[in-house]
PDB file of N, CA and C in Angstrom:
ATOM      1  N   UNK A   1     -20.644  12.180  17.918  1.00  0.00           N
ATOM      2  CA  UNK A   1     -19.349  11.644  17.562  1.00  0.00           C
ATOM      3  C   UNK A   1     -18.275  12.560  18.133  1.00  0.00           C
ATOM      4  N   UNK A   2     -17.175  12.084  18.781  1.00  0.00           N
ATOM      5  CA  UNK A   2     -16.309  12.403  19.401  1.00  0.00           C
ATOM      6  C   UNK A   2     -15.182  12.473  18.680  1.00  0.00           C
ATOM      7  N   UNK A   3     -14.017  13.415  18.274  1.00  0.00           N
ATOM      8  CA  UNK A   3     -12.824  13.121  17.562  1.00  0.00           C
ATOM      9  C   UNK A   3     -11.509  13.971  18.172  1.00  0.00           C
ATOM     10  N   UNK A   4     -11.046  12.904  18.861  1.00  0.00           N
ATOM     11  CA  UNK A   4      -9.450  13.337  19.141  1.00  0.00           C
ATOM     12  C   UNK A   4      -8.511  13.430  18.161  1.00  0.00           C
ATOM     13  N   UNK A   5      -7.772  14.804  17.647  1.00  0.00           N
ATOM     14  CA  UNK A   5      -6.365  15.056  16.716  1.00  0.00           C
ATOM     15  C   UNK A   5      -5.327  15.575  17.217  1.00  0.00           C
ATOM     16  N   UNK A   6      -4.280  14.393  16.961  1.00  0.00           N
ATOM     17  CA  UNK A   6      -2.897  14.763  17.205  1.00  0.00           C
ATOM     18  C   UNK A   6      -2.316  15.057  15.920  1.00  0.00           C
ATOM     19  N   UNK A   7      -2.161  16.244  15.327  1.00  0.00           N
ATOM     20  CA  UNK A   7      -1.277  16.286  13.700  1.00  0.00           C
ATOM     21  C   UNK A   7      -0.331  17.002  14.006  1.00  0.00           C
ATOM     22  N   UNK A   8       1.029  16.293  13.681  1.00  0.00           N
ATOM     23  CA  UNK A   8       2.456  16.123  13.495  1.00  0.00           C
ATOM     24  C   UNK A   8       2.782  17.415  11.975  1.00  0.00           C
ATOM     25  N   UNK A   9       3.910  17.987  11.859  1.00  0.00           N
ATOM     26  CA  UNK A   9       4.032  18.530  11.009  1.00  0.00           C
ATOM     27  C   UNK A   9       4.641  17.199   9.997  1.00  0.00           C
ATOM     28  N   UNK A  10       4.521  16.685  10.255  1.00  0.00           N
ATOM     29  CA  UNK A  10       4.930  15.736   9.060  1.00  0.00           C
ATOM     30  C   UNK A  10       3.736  14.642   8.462  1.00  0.00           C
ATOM     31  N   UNK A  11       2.295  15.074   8.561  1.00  0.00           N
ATOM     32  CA  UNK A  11       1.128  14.492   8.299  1.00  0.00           C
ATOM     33  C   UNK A  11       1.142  14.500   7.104  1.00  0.00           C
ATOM     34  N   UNK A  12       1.412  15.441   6.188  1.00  0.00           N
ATOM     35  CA  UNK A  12       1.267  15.524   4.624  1.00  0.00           C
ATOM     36  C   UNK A  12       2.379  14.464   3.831  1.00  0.00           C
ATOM     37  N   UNK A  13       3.352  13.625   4.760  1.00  0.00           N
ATOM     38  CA  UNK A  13       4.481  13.038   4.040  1.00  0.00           C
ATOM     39  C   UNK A  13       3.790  11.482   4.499  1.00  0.00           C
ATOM     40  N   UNK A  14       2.710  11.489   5.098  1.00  0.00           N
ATOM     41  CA  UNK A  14       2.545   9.668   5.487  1.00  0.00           C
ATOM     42  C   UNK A  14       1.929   8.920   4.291  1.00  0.00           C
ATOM     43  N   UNK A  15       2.438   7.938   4.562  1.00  0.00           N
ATOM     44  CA  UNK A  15       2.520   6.867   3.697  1.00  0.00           C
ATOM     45  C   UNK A  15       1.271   5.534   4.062  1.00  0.00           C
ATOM     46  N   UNK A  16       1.152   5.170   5.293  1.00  0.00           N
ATOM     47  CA  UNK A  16       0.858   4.265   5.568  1.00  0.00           C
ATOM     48  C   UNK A  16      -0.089   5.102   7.002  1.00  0.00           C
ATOM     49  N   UNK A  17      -1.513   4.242   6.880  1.00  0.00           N
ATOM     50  CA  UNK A  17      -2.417   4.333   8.277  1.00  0.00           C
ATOM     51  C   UNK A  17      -2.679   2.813   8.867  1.00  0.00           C
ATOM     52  N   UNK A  18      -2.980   2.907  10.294  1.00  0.00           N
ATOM     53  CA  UNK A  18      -3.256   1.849  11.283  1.00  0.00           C
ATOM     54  C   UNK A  18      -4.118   1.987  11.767  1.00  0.00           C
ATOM     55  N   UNK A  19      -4.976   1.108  11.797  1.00  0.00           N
ATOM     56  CA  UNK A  19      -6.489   1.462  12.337  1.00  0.00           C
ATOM     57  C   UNK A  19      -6.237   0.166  13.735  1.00  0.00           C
ATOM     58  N   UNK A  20      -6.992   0.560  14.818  1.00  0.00           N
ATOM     59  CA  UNK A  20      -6.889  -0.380  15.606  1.00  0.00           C
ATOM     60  C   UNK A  20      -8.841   0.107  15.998  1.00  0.00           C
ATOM     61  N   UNK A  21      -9.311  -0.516  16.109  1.00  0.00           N
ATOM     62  CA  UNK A  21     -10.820  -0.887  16.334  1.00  0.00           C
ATOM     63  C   UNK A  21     -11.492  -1.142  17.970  1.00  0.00           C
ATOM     64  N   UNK A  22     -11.863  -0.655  18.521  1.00  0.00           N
ATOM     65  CA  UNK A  22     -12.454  -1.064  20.152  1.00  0.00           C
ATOM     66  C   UNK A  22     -13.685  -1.160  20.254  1.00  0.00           C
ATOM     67  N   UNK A  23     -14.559  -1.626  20.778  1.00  0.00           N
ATOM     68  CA  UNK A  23     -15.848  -2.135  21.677  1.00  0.00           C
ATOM     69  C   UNK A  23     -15.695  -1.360  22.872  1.00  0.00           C
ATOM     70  N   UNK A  24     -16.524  -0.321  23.493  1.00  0.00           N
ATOM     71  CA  UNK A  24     -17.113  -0.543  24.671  1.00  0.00           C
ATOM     72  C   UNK A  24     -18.028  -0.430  25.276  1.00  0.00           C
ATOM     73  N   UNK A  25     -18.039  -1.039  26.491  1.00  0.00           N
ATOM     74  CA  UNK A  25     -18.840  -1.878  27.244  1.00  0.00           C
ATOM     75  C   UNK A  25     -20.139  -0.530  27.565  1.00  0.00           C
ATOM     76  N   UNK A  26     -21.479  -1.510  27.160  1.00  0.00           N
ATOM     77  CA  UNK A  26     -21.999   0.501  27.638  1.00  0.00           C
ATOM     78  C   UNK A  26     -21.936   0.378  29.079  1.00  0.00           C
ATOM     79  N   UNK A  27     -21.814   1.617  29.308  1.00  0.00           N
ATOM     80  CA  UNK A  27     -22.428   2.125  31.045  1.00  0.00           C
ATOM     81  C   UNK A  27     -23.174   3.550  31.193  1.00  0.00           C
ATOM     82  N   UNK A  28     -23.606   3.632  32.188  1.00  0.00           N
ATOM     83  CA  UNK A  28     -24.112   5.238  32.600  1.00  0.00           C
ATOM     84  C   UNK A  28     -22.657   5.952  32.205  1.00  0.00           C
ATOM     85  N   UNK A  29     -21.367   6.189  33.241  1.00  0.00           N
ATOM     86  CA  UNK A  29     -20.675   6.933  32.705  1.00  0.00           C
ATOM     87  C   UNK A  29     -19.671   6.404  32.817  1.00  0.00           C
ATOM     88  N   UNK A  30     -19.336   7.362  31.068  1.00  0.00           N
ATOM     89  CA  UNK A  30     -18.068   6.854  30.792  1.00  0.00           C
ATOM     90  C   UNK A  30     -16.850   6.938  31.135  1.00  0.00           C
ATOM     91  N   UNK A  31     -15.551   6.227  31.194  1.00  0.00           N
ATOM     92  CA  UNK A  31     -14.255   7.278  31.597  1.00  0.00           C
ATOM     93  C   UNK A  31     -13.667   7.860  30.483  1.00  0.00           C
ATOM     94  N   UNK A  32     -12.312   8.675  30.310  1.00  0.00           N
ATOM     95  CA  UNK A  32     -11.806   9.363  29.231  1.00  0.00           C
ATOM     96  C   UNK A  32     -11.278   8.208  28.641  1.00  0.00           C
ATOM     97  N   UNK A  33     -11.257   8.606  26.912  1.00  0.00           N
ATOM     98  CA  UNK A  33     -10.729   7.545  26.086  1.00  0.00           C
ATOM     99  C   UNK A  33      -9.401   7.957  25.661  1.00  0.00           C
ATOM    100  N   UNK A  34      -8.728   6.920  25.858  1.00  0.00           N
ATOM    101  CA  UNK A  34      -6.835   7.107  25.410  1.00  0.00           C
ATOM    102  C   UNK A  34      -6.875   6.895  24.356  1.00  0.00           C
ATOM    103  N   UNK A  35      -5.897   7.369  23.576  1.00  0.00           N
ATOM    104  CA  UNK A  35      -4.557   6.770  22.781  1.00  0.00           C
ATOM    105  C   UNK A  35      -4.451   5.268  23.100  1.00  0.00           C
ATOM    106  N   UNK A  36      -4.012   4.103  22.461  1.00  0.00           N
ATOM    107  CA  UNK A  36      -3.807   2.922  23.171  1.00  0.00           C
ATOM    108  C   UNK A  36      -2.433   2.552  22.983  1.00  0.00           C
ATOM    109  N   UNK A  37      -1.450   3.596  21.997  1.00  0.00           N
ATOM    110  CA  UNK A  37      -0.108   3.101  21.752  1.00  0.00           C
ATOM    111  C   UNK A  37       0.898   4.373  22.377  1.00  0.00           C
ATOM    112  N   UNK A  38       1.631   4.332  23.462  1.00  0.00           N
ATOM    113  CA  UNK A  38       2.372   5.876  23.757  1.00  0.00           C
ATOM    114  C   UNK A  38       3.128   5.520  23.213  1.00  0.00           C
ATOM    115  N   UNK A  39       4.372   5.441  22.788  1.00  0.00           N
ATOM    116  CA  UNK A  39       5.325   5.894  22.401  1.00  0.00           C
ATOM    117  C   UNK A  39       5.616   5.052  21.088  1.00  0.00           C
ATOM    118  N   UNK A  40       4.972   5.969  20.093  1.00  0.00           N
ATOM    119  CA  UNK A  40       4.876   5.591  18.788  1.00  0.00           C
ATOM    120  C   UNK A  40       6.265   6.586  17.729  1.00  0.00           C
ATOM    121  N   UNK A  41       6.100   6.049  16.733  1.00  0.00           N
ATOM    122  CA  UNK A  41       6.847   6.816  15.608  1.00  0.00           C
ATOM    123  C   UNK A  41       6.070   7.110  14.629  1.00  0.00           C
ATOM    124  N   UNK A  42       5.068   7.747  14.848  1.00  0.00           N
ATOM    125  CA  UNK A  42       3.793   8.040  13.515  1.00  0.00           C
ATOM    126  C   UNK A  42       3.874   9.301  13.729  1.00  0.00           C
ATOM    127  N   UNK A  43       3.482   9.835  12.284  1.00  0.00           N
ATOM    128  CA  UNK A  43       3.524  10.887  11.770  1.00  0.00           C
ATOM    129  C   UNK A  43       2.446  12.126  12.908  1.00  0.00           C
ATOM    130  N   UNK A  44       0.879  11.424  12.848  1.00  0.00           N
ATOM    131  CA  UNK A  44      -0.289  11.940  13.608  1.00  0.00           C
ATOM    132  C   UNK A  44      -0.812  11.057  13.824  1.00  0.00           C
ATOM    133  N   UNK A  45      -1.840  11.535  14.561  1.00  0.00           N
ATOM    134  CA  UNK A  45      -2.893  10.616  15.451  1.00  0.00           C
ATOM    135  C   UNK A  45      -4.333  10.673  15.370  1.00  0.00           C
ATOM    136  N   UNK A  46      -5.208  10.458  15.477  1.00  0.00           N
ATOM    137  CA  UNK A  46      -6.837  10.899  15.199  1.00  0.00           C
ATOM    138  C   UNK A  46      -7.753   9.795  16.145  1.00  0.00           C
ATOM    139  N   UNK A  47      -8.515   9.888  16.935  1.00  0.00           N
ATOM    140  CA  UNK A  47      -9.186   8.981  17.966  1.00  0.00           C
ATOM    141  C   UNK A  47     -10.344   9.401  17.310  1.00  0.00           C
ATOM    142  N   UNK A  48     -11.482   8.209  17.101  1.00  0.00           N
ATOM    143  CA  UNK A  48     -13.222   8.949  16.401  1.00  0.00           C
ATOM    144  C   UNK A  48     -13.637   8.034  17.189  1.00  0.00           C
ATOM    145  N   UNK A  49     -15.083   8.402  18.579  1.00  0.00           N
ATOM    146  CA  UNK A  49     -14.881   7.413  18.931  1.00  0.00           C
ATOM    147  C   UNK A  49     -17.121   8.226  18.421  1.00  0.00           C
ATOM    148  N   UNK A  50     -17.932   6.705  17.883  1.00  0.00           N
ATOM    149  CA  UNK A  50     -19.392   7.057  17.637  1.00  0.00           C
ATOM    150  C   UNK A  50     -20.130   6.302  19.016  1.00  0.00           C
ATOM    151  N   UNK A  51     -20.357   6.866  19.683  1.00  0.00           N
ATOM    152  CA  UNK A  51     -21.615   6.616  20.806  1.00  0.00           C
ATOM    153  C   UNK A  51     -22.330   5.812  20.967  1.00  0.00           C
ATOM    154  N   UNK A  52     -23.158   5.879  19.318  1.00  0.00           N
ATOM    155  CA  UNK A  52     -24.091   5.459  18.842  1.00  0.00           C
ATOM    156  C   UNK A  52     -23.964   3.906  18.462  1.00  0.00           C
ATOM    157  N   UNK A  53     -22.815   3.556  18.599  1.00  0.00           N
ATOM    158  CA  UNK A  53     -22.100   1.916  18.761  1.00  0.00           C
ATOM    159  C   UNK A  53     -21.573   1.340  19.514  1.00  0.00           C
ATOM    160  N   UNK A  54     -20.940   2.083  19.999  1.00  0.00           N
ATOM    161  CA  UNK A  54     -20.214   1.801  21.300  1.00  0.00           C
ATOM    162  C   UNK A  54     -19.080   1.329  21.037  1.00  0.00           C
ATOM    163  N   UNK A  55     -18.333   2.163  20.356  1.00  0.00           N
ATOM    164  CA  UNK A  55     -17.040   2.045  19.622  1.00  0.00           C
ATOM    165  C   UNK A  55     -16.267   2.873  19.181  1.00  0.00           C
ATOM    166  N   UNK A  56     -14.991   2.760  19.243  1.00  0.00           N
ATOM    167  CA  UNK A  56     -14.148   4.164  19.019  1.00  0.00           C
ATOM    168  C   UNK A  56     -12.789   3.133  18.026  1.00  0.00           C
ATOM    169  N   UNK A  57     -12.265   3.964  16.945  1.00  0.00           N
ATOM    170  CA  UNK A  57     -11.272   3.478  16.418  1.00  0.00           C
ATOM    171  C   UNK A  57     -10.175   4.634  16.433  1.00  0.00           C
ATOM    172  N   UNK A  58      -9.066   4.168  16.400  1.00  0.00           N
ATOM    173  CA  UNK A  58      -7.553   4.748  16.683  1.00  0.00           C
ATOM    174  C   UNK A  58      -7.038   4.983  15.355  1.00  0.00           C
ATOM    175  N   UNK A  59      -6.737   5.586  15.157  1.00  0.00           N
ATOM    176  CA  UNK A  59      -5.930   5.684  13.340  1.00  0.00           C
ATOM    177  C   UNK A  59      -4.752   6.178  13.633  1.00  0.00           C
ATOM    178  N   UNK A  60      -3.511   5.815  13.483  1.00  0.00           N
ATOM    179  CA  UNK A  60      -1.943   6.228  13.715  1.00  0.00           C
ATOM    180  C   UNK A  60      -1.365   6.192  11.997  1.00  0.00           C
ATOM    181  N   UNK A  61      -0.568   7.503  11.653  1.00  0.00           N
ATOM    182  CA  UNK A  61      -0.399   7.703  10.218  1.00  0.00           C
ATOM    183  C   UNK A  61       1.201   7.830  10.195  1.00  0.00           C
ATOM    184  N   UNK A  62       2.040   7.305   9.644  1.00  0.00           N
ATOM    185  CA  UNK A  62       3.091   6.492   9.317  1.00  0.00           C
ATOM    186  C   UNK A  62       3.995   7.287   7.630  1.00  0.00           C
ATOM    187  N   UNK A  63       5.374   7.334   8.174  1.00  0.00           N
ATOM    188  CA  UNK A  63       5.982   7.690   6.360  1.00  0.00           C
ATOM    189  C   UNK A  63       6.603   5.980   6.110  1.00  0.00           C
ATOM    190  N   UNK A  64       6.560   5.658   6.593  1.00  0.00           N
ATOM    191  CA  UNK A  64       6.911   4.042   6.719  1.00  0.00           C
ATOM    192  C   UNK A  64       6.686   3.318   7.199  1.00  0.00           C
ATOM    193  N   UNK A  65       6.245   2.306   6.140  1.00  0.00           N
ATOM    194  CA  UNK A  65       5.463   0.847   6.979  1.00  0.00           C
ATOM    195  C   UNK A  65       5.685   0.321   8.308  1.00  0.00           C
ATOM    196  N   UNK A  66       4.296   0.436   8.873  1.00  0.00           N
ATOM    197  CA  UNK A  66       4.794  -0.184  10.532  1.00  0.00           C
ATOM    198  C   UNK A  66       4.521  -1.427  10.832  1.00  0.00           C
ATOM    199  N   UNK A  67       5.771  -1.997  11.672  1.00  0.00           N
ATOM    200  CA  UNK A  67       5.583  -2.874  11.650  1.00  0.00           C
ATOM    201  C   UNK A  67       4.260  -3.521  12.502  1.00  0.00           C
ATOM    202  N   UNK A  68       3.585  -4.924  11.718  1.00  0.00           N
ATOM    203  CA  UNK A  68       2.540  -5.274  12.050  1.00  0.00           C
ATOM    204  C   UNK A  68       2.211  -5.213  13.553  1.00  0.00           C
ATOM    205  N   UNK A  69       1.319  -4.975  14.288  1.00  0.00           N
ATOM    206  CA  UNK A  69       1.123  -5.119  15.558  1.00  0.00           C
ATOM    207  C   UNK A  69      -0.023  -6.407  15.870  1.00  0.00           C
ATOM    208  N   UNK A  70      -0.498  -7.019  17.158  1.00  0.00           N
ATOM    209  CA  UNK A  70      -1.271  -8.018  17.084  1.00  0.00           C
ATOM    210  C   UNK A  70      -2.779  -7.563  16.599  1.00  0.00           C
ATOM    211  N   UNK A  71      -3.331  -6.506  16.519  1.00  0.00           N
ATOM    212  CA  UNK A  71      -4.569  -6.273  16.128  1.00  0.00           C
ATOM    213  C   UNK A  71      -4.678  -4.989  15.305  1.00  0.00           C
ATOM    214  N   UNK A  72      -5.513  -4.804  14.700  1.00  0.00           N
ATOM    215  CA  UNK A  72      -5.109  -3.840  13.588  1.00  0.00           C
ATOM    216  C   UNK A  72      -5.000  -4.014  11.892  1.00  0.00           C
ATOM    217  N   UNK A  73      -5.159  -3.052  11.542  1.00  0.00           N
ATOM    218  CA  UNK A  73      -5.042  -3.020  10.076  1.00  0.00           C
ATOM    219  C   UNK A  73      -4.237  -1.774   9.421  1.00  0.00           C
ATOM    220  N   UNK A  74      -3.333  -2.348   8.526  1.00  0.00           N
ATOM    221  CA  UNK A  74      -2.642  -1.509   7.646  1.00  0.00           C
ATOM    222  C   UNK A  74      -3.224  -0.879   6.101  1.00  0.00           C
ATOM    223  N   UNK A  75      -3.304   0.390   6.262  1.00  0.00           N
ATOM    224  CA  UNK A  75      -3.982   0.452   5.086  1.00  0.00           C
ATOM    225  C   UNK A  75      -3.107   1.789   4.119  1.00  0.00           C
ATOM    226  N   UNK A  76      -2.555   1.361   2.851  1.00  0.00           N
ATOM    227  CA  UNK A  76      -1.997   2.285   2.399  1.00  0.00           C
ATOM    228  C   UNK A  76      -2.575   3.413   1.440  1.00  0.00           C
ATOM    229  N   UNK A  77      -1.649   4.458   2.387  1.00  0.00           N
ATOM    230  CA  UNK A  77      -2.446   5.954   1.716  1.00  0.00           C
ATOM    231  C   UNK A  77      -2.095   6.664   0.081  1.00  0.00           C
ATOM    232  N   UNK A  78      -2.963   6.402  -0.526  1.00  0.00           N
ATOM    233  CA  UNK A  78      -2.584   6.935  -1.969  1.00  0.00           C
ATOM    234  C   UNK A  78      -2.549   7.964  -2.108  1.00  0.00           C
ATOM    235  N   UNK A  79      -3.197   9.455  -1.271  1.00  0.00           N
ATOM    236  CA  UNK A  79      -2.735  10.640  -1.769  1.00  0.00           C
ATOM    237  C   UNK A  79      -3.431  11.616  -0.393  1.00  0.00           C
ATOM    238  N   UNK A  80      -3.589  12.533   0.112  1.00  0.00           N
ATOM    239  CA  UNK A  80      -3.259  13.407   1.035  1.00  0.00           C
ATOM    240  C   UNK A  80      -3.328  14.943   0.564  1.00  0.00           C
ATOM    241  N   UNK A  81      -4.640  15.177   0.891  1.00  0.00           N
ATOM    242  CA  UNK A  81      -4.715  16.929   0.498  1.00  0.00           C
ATOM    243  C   UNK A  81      -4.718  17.607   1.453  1.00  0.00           C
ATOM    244  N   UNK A  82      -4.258  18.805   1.282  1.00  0.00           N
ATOM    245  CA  UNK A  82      -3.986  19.769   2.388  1.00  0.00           C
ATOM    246  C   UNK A  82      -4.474  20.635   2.848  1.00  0.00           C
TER     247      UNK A  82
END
């Protein structure tokens, strides 16, 4: 398992996470996995991508509700330890 972190000093104040979900395609080799949103207003960032499925999900963490995007899920954060 693979895990990309972008943490913002303002990670401990988010409110709201976005999960966006991917498939990919297997091959011999892979290329590098992005970010899929640049120029966001989220707090941090976290990429987990498992091998073993062939799938990687995006999590973008928010002090305010974002607005819906076409794919994705909003899921609100009840508490945040440090």
């Amino acid at each position: 398992m693979l895990i990309t972190c972008c943490f913002g000093k303002d990670f401990n104040l988010s409110k709201f996470a976005f999960e966006i979900e991917h498939e990919i395609t297997p091959m011999e080799q892979m290329k590098a996995i992005n970010f899929s949103l640049e120029k966001d207003d989220c707090t941090s960032k976290v990429l987990i991508y498992n091998p073993d499925k062939w799938k990687y999900v995006e999590y973008y963490f928010y002090k305010d509700r974002p607005i819906k995007k076409t794919i994705g899920k909003i899921y609100s954060i009840l508490h945040l330890s440090q």
